[in-house]
Protein backbone atom coordinates (compact mmCIF):
# COMPACT_ATOMS: atom_id res chain seq x y z
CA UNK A 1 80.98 61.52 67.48
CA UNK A 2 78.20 58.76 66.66
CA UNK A 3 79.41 55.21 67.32
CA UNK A 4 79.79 52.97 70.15
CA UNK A 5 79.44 54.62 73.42
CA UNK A 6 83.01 53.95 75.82
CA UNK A 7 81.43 51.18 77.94
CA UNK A 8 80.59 49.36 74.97
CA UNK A 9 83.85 49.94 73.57
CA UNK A 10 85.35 47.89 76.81
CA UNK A 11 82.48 45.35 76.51
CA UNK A 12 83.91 44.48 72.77
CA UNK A 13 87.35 44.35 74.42
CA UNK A 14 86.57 42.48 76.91
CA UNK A 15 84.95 39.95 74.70
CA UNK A 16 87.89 39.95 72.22
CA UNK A 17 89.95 38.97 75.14
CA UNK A 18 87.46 36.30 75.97
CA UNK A 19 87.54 34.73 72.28
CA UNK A 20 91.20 35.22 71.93
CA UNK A 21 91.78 33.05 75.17
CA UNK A 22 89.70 30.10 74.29
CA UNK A 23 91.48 30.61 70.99
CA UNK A 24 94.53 29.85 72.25
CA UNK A 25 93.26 27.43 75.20
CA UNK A 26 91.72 25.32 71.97
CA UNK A 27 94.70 25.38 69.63
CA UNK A 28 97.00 23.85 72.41
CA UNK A 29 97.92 20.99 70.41
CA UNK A 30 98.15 22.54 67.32
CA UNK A 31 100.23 25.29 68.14
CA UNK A 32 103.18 23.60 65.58
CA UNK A 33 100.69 25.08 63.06
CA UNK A 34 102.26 28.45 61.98
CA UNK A 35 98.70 29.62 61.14
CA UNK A 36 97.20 29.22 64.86
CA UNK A 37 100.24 31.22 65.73
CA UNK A 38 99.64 34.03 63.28
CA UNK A 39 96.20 34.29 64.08
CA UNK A 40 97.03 34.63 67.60
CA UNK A 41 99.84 37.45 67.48
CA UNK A 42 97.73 38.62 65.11
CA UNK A 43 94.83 39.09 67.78
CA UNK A 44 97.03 39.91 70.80
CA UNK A 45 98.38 42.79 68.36
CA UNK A 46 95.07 44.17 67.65
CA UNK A 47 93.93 43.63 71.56
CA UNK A 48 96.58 45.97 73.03
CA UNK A 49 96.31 48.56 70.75
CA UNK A 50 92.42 48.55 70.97
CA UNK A 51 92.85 48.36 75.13
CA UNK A 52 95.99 51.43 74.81
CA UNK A 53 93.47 53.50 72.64
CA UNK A 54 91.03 52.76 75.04
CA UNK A 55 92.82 53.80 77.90
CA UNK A 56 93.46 57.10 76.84
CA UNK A 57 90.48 57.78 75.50
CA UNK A 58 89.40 57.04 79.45
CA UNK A 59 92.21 59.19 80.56
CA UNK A 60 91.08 61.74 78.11
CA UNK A 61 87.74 62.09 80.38
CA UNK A 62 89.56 62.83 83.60
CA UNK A 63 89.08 65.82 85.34
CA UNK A 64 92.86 67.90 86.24
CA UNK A 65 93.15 70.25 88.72
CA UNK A 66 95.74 72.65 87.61
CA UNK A 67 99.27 72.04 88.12
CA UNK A 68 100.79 74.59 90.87
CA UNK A 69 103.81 76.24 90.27
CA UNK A 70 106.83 74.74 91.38
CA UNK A 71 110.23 75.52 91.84
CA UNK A 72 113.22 74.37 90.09
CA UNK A 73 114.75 71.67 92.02
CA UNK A 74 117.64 68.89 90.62
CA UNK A 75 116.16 65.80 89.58
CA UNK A 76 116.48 63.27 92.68
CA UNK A 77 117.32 59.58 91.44
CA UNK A 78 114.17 56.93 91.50
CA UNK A 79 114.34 53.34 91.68
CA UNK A 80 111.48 51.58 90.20
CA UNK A 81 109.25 49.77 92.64
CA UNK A 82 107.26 47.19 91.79
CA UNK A 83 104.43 49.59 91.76
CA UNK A 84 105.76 51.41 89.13
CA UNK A 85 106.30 49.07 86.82
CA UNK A 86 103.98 48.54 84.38
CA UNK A 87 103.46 44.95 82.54
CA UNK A 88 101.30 46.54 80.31
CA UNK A 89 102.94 49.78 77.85
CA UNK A 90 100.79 52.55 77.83
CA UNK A 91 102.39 53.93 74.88
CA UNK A 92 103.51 53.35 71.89
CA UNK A 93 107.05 54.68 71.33
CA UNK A 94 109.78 52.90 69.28
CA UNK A 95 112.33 51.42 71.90
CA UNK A 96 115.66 51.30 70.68
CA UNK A 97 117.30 47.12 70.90
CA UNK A 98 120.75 46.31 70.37
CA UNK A 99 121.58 44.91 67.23
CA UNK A 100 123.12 41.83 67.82
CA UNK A 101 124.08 38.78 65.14
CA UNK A 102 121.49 35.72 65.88
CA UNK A 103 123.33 32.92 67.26
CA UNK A 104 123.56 30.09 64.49
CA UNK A 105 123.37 27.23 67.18
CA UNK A 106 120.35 28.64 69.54
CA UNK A 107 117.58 25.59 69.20
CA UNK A 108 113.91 26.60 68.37
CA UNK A 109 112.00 27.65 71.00
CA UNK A 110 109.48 24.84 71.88
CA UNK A 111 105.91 25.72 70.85
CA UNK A 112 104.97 24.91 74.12
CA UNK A 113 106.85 28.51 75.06
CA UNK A 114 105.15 30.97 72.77
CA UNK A 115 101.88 29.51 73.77
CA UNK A 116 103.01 30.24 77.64
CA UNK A 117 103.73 33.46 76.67
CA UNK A 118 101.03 35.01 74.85
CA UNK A 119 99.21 33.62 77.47
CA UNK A 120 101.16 35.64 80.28
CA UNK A 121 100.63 38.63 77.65
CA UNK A 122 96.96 38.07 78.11
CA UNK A 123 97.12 37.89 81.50
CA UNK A 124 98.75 41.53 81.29
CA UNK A 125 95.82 42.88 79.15
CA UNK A 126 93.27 41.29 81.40
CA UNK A 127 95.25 43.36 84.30
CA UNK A 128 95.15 46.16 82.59
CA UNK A 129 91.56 45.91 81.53
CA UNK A 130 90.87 45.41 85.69
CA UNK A 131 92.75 48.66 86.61
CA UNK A 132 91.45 50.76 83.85
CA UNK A 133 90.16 53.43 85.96
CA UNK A 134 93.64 53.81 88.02
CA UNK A 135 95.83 53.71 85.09
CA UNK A 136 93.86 56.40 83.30
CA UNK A 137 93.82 58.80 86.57
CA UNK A 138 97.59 58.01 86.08
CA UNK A 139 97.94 58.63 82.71
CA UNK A 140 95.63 61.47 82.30
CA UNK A 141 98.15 64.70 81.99
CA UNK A 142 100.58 62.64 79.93
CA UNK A 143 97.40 61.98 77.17
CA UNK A 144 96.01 65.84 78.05
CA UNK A 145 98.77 67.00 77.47
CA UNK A 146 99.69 65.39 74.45
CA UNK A 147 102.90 63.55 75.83
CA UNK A 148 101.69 60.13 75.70
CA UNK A 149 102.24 58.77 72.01
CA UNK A 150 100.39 56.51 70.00
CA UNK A 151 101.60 55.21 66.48
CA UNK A 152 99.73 55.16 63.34
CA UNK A 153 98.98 52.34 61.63
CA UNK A 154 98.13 51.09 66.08
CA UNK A 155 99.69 47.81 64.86
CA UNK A 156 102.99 47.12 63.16
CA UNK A 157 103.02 48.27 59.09
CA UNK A 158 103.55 44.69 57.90
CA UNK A 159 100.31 43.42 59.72
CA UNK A 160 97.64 46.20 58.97
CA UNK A 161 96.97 45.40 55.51
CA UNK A 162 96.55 41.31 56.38
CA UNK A 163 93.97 42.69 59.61
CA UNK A 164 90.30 41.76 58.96
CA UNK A 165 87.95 45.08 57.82
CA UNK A 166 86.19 44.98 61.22
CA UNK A 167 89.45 45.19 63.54
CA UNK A 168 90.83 47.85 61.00
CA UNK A 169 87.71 49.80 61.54
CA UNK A 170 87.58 49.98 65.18
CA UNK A 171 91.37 50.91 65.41
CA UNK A 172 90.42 53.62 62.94
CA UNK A 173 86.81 54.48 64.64
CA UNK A 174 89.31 54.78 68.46
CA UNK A 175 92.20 56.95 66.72
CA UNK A 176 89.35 59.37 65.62
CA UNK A 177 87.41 59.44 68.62
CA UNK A 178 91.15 60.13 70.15
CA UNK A 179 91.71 63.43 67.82
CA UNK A 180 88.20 64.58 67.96
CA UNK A 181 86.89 67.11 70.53
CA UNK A 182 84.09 65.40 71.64
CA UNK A 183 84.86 61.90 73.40
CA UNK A 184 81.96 60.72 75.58
């Protein structure tokens, strides 16, 4: 498949992360502004679907030994440790949320809180951009075999058709390299 080559893909990434930052770091005192907002979910939304696609398209690469046979033994409980939990989802699966009524009464949030965390969301992608090569060795026979989801449009319906051409085409360019044979 012609196009960027993967380390170039991460470069871009990387960069987007870069602008998106001093985006935000810039816009700290008009963050009121709806707009600035907008943009900036806007970009984070586009960023972590570009960095997921990425990520299995790295995970995609990895070579498996083959899985030995095992035998069929009762599920033992796990507790999550802090090494298994992930700040960053590697997939994109539709989590079910309660339905609950919004409380009448509940003050805004201060804009002062969404800046502090899309910030912290950044920090997540940066993380995961860091460990790249240990989170696709991890990932790697979820995506091989086809058990690790990712949605189509990669960000949500209401926002695709508002994206810029250039972010729509890259999402497009990763989900093809991600169903085509050939990924180097």
């Amino acid at each position: 498949m012609t196009g960027p080559t993967l380390p170039e893909l991460w470069r871009l990434a990387a960069q987007h992360h870069d602008a998106l930052k001093g985006f935000v770091i810039a816009r700290a005192r008009d963050w009121h502004d709806r707009a600035i907002r907008r943009t900036a979910l806007q970009g984070i939304a586009v960023l972590t679907a570009m960095i997921r696609r990425l990520l299995h398209l790295l995970a995609l690469g990895v070579p498996l030994a083959p899985l030995r046979p095992r035998m069929a033994l009762p599920a033992l409980p796990r507790a999550l440790s802090p090494r298994r939990l992930y700040r960053f989802r590697l997939t994109e699966t539709k989590r079910e949320r309660p339905r609950r009524a919004p409380n009448p009464d509940a003050p805004a949030d201060p804009p002062e809180l969404s800046r502090a965390l899309l910030l912290e969301r950044l920090a997540a992608v940066a993380d995961a951009w860091r460990r790249r090569e240990a989170i696709a060795r991890r990932l790697a026979r979820r995506v091989q075999s086809a058990r690790a989801p990712l949605s189509t449009p990669p960000v949500p319906a209401p926002l695709w058709p508002r994206l810029p051409a250039g972010f729509r085409n890259m999402l497009e360019h990763l989900a093809a390299r991600l169903t085509s044979p050939d990924t180097s």
